[in-house]
Protein backbone atom coordinates (compact mmCIF):
# COMPACT_ATOMS: atom_id res chain seq x y z
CA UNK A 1 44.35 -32.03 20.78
CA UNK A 2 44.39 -32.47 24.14
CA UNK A 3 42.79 -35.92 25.97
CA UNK A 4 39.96 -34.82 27.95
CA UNK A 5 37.89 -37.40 29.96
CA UNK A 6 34.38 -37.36 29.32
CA UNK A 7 31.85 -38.31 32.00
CA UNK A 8 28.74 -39.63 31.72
CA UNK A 9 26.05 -37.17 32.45
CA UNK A 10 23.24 -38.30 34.87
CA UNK A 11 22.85 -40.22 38.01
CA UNK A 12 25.51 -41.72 39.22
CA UNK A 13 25.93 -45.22 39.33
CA UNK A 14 24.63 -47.27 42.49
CA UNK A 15 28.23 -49.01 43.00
CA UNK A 16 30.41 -45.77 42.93
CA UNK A 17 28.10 -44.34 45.70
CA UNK A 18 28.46 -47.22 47.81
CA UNK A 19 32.70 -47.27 47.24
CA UNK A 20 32.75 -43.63 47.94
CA UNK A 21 30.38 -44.10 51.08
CA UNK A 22 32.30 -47.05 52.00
CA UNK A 23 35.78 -44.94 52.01
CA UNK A 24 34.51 -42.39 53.73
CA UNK A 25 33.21 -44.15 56.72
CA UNK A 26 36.55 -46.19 56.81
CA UNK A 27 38.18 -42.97 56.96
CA UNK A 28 36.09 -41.82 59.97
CA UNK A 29 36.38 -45.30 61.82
CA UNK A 30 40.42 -44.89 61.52
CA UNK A 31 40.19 -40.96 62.65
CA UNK A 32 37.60 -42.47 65.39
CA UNK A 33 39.68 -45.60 66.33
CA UNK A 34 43.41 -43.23 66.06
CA UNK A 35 41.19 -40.55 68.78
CA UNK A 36 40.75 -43.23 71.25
CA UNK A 37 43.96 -44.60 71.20
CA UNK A 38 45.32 -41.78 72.26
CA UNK A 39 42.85 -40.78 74.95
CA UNK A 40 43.63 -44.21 76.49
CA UNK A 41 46.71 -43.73 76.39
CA UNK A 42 46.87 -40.08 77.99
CA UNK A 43 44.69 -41.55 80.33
CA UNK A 44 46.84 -44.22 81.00
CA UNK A 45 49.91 -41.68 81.77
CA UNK A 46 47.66 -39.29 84.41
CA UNK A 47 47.14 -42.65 86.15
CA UNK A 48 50.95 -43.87 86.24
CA UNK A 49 51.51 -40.45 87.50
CA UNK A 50 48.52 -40.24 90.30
CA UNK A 51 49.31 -43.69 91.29
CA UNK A 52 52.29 -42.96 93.59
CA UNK A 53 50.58 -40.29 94.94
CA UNK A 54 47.15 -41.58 95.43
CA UNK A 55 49.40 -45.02 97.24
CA UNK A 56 51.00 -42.90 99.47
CA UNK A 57 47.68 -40.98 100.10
CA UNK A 58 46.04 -44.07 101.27
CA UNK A 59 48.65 -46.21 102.78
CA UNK A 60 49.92 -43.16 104.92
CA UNK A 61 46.91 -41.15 105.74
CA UNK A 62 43.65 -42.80 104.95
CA UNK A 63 44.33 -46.03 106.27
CA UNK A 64 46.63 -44.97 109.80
CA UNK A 65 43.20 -43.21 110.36
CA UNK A 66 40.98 -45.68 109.80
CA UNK A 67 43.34 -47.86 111.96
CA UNK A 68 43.02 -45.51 114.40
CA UNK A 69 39.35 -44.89 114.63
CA UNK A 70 39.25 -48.53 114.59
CA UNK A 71 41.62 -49.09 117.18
CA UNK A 72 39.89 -46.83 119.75
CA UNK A 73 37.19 -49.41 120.56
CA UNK A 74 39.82 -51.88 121.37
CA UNK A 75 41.82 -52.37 124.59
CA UNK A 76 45.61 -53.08 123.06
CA UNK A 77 48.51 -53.29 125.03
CA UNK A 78 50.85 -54.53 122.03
CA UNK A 79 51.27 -57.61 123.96
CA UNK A 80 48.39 -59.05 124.16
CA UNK A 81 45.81 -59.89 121.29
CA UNK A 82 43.07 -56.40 121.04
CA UNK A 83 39.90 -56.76 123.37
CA UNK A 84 37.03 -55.76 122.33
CA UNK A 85 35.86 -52.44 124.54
CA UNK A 86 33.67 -50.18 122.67
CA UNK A 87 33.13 -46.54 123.82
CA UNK A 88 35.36 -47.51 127.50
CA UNK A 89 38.14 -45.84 126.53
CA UNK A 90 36.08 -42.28 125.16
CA UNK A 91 34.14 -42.57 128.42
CA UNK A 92 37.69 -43.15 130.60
CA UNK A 93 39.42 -40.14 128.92
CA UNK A 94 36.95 -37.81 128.82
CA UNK A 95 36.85 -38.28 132.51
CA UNK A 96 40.45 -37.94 132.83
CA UNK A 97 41.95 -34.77 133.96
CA UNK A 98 45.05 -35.07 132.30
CA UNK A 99 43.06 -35.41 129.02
CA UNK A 100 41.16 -32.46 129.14
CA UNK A 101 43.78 -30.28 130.90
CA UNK A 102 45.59 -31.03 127.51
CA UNK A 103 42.85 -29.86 125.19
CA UNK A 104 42.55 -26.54 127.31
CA UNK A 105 46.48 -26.31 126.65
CA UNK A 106 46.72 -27.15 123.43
CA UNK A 107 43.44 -24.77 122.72
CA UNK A 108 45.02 -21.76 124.28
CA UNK A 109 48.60 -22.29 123.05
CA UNK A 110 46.84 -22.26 119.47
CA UNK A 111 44.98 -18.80 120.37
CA UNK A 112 48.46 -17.37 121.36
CA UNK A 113 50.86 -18.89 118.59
CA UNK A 114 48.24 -18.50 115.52
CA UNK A 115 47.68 -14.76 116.55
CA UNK A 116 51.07 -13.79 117.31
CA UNK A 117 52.43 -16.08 114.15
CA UNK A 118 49.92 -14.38 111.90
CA UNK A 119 50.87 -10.50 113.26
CA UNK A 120 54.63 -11.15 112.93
CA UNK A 121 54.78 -12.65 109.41
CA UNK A 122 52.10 -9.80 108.07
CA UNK A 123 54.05 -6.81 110.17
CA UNK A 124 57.55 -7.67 108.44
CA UNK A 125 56.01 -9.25 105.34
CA UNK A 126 54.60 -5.48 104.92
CA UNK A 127 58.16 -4.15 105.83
CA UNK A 128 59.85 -6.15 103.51
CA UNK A 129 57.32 -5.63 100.34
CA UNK A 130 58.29 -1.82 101.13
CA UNK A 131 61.03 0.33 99.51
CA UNK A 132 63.99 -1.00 99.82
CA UNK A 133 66.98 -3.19 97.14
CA UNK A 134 65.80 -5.92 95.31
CA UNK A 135 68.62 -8.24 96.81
CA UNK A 136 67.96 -6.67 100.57
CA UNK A 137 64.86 -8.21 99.86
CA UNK A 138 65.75 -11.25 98.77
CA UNK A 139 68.48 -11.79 102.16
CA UNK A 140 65.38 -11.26 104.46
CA UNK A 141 62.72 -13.56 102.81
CA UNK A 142 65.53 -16.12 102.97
CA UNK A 143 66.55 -14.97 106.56
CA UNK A 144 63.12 -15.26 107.89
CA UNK A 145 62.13 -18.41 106.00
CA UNK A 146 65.51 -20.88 107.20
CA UNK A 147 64.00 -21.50 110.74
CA UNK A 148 61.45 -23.21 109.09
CA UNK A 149 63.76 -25.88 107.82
CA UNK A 150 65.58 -27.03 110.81
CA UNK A 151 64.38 -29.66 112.99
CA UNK A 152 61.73 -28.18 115.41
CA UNK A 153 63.59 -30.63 118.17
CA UNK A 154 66.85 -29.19 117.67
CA UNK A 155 65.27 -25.80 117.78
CA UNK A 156 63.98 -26.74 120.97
CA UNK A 157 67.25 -27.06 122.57
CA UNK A 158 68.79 -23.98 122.01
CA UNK A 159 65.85 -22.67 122.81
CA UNK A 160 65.93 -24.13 126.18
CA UNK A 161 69.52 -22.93 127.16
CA UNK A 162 68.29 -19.46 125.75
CA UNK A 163 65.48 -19.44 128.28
CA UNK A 164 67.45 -20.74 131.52
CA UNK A 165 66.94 -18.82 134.15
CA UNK A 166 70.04 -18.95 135.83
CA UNK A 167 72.56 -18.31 132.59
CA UNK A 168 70.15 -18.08 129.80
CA UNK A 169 71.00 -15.09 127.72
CA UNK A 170 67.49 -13.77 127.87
CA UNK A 171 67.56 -13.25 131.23
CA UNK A 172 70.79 -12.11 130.83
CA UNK A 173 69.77 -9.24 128.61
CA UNK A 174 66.38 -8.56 130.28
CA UNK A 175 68.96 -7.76 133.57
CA UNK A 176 70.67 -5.16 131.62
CA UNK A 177 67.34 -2.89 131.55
CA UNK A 178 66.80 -3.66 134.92
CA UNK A 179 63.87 -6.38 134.43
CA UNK A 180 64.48 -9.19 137.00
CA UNK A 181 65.29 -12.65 136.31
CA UNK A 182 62.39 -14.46 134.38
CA UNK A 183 61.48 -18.25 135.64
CA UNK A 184 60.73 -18.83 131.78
CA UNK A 185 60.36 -22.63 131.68
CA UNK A 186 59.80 -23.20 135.64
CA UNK A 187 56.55 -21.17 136.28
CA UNK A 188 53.02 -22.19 134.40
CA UNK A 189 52.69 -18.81 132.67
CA UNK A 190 56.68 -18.34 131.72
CA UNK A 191 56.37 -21.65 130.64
CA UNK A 192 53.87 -20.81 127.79
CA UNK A 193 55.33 -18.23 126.58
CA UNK A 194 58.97 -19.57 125.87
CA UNK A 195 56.89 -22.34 124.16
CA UNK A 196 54.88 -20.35 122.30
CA UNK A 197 58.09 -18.13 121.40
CA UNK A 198 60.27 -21.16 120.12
CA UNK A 199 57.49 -22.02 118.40
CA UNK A 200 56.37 -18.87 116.45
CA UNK A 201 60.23 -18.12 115.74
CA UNK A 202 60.25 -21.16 113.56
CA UNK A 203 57.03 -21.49 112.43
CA UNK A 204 56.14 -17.79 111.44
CA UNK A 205 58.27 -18.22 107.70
CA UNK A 206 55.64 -20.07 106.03
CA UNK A 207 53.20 -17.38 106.93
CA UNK A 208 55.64 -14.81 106.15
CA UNK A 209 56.42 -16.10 102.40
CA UNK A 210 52.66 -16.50 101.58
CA UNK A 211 51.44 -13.14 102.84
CA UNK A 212 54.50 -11.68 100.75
CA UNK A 213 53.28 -12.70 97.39
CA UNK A 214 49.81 -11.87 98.58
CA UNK A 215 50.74 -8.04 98.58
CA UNK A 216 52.64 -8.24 95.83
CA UNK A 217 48.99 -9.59 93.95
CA UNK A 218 47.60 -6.86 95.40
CA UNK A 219 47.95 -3.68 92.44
CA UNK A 220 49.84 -1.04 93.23
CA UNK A 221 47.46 1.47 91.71
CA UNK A 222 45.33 0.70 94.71
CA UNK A 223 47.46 1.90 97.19
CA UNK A 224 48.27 5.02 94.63
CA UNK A 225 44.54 6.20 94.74
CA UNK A 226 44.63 5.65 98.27
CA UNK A 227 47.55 8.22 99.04
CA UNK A 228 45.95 11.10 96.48
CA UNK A 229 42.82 10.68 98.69
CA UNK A 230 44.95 11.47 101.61
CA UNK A 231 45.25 7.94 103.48
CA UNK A 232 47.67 7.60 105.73
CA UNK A 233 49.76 4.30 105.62
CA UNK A 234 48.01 2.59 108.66
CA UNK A 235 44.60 3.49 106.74
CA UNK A 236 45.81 2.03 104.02
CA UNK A 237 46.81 -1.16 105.61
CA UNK A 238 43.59 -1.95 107.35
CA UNK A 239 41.55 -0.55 104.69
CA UNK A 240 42.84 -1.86 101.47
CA UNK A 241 45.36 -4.13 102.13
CA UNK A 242 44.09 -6.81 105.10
CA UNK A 243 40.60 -6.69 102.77
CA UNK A 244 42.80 -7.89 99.41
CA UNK A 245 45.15 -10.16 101.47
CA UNK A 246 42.11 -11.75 103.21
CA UNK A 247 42.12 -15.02 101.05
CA UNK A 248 45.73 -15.54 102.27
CA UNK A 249 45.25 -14.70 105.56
CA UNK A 250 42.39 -17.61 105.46
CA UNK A 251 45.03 -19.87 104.39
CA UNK A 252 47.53 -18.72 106.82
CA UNK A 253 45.34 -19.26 109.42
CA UNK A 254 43.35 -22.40 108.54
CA UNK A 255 47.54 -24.37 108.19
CA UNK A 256 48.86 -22.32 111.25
CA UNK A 257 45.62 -23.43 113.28
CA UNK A 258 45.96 -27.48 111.83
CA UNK A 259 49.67 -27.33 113.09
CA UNK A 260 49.15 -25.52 116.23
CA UNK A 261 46.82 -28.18 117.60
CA UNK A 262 49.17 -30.82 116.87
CA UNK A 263 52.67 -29.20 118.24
CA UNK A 264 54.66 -31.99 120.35
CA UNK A 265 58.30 -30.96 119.91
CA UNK A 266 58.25 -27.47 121.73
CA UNK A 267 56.87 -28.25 124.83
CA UNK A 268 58.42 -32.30 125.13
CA UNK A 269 62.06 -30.73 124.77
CA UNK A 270 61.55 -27.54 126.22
CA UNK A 271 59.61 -28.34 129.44
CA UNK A 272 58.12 -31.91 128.99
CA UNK A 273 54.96 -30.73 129.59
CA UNK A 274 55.78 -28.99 132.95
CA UNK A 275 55.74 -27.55 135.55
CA UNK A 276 53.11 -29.84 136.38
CA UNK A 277 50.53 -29.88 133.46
CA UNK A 278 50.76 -26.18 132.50
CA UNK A 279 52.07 -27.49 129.58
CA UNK A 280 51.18 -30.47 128.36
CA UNK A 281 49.63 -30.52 125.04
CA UNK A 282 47.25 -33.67 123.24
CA UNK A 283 49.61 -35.29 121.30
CA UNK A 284 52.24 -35.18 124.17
CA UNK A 285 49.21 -37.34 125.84
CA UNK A 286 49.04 -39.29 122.56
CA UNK A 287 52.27 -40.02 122.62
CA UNK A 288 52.70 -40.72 126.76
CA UNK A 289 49.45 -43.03 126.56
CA UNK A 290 50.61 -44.86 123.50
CA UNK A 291 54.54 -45.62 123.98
CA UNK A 292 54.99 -44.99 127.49
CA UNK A 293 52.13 -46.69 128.87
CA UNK A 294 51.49 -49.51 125.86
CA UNK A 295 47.17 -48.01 126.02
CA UNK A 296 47.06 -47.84 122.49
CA UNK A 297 43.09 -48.20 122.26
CA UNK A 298 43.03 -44.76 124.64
CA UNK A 299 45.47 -43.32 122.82
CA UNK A 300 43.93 -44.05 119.11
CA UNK A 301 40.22 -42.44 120.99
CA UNK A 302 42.38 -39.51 121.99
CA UNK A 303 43.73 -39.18 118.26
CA UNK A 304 39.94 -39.64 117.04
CA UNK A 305 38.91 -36.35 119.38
CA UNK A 306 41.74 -34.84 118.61
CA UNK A 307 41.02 -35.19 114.67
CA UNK A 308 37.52 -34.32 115.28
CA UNK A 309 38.58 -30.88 117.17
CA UNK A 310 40.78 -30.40 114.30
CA UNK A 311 37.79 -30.63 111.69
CA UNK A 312 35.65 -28.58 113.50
CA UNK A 313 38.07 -25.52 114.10
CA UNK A 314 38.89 -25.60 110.37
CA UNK A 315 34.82 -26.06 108.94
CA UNK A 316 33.97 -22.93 111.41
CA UNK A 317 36.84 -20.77 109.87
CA UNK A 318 35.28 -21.53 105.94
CA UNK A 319 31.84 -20.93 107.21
CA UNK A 320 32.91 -17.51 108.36
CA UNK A 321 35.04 -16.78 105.49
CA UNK A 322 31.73 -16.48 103.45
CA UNK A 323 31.46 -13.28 105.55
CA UNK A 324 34.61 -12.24 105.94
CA UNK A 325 37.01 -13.00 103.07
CA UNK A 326 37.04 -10.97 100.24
CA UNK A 327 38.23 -11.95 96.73
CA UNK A 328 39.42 -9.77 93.99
């Protein structure tokens, strides 16, 4: 015969409810207290991780402006302890023509670099996203991206012996076609446009690399349906594909525009702001004001306008990309 325990029929006892309760809640508290430990402690980890970040957020970009917006109702000439001046210095440089001939610069060098930046990158990022070997490809996006990683000064050098006038192989080709010698960095207008150049030849791989994977987002059976309908290839492109690549082209523009408004290298190596003013751009003025002539409250209200400008341009190109941009 087999043992076979026999229990009790009827309610069960008061004590065994209150050790089963009891078990189960201690089971729940360790399950509870086990959960929390281990949110802490992946808390803990995405703050050990932010935490350099975040420190070099605000010790190298919140705080220098701060300083700076602080600094610009001060008269400091490094030597001598800050002076109190209030709005002097935005009142002095907005009455100075040097200041203001630098915003127009700086405001129609980014009109001219952005736009022609923006058409060269999308022209050959279209080219290269066309038919042609896989490792073809691959030489150009690297060919067209390596400018971007060399030092904009040094950049600015060559530049400037490719633009001489005298021996400058620019000029030197331009004479084989019969065009006369260019005064590239000794007239206002030639001026501009070697800076502008040197500065689109470097800068136009970022714009080129982000406009390539935007077409390659962009399906292919688009552009398929297109063609049975008869579409020629410039239909297609300002039909179908500047519509789908407008989110990148915001993008492009809003970090092309940012930069533009700050360039200093170009035009301080190339033509030092010259001839005359024709060049001179705001942070050339920053820098002048600052370390040249020891104004550092004028300079830090220049930086402050500068900034400002810089917001402005880039809230006006999201409120019209509610009407223009067009996501998938």
């Amino acid at each position: 015969m087999t043992n076979t325990e026999i229990r009790p029929v009827g309610p069960e006892p008061a004590r065994t409810r209150k050790s089963r309760r009891t078990g189960q809640i201690g089971k729940s508290s360790g399950s509870t207290a086990a959960t929390t430990i281990r949110t802490r402690g992946t808390r803990l980890l995405a703050v050990l991780f932010l935490a350099p970040t975040v420190v070099g957020i605000v010790v190298f970009t919140v705080a220098p402006i701060v300083g700076s917006v602080v600094l610009s109702f001060f008269q400091w000439d490094v030597i001598d302890d800050p002076r109190w001046a209030g709005a002097a210095n935005y009142r002095k440089i907005l009455t100075d023509s040097t200041v203001l001939i630098s915003f127009r610069n700086t405001l129609v060098f980014m009109v001219l670099a952005v736009a022609l930046q923006l058409l060269v990158a999308l022209v050959l990022a279209i080219a290269v996203n066309g038919r042609m070997p896989k490792w073809l490809r691959s030489v150009f996006r690297s060919a067209f991206f390596f400018p971007l990683v060399l030092s904009a000064a040094s950049i600015s050098v060559v530049m400037k012996y490719l633009f001489n006038q005298d021996f400058g192989p620019v000029n030197w080709l331009l004479g084989t076609v019969g065009v006369p010698s260019v005064p590239w960095l000794t007239s206002e207008n030639g001026a501009m446009a070697a800076v502008v150049l040197a500065y689109v030849w470097q800068q136009f791989g970022f714009s080129f690399l982000l406009f390539v994977g935007g077409l390659n987002n962009i399906p292919k059976e688009v552009h398929e349906a297109a063609s049975l309908d008869g579409a020629s290839g410039v239909r297609k492109h300002l039909a179908i594909t500047l519509p789908l690549l407008s989110p990148t082209l915001l993008v492009a523009s809003v970090v092309g525009i940012i930069n533009a408004l700050q360039v200093f290298e170009q035009p301080y190596v190339l033509t030092a702001g010259g001839p005359g003013d024709s060049t001179r751009t705001v942070v050339m003025v920053i820098y002048e004001t600052a370390f040249e002539q020891l104004r550092f409250g004028e300079a830090s209200a220049v930086g402050v306008l500068l900034f400002a400008l810089i917001m402005a341009v880039t809230a006006l190109q999201f409120r019209l990309s509610r009407r223009y941009v067009h996501y998938q």
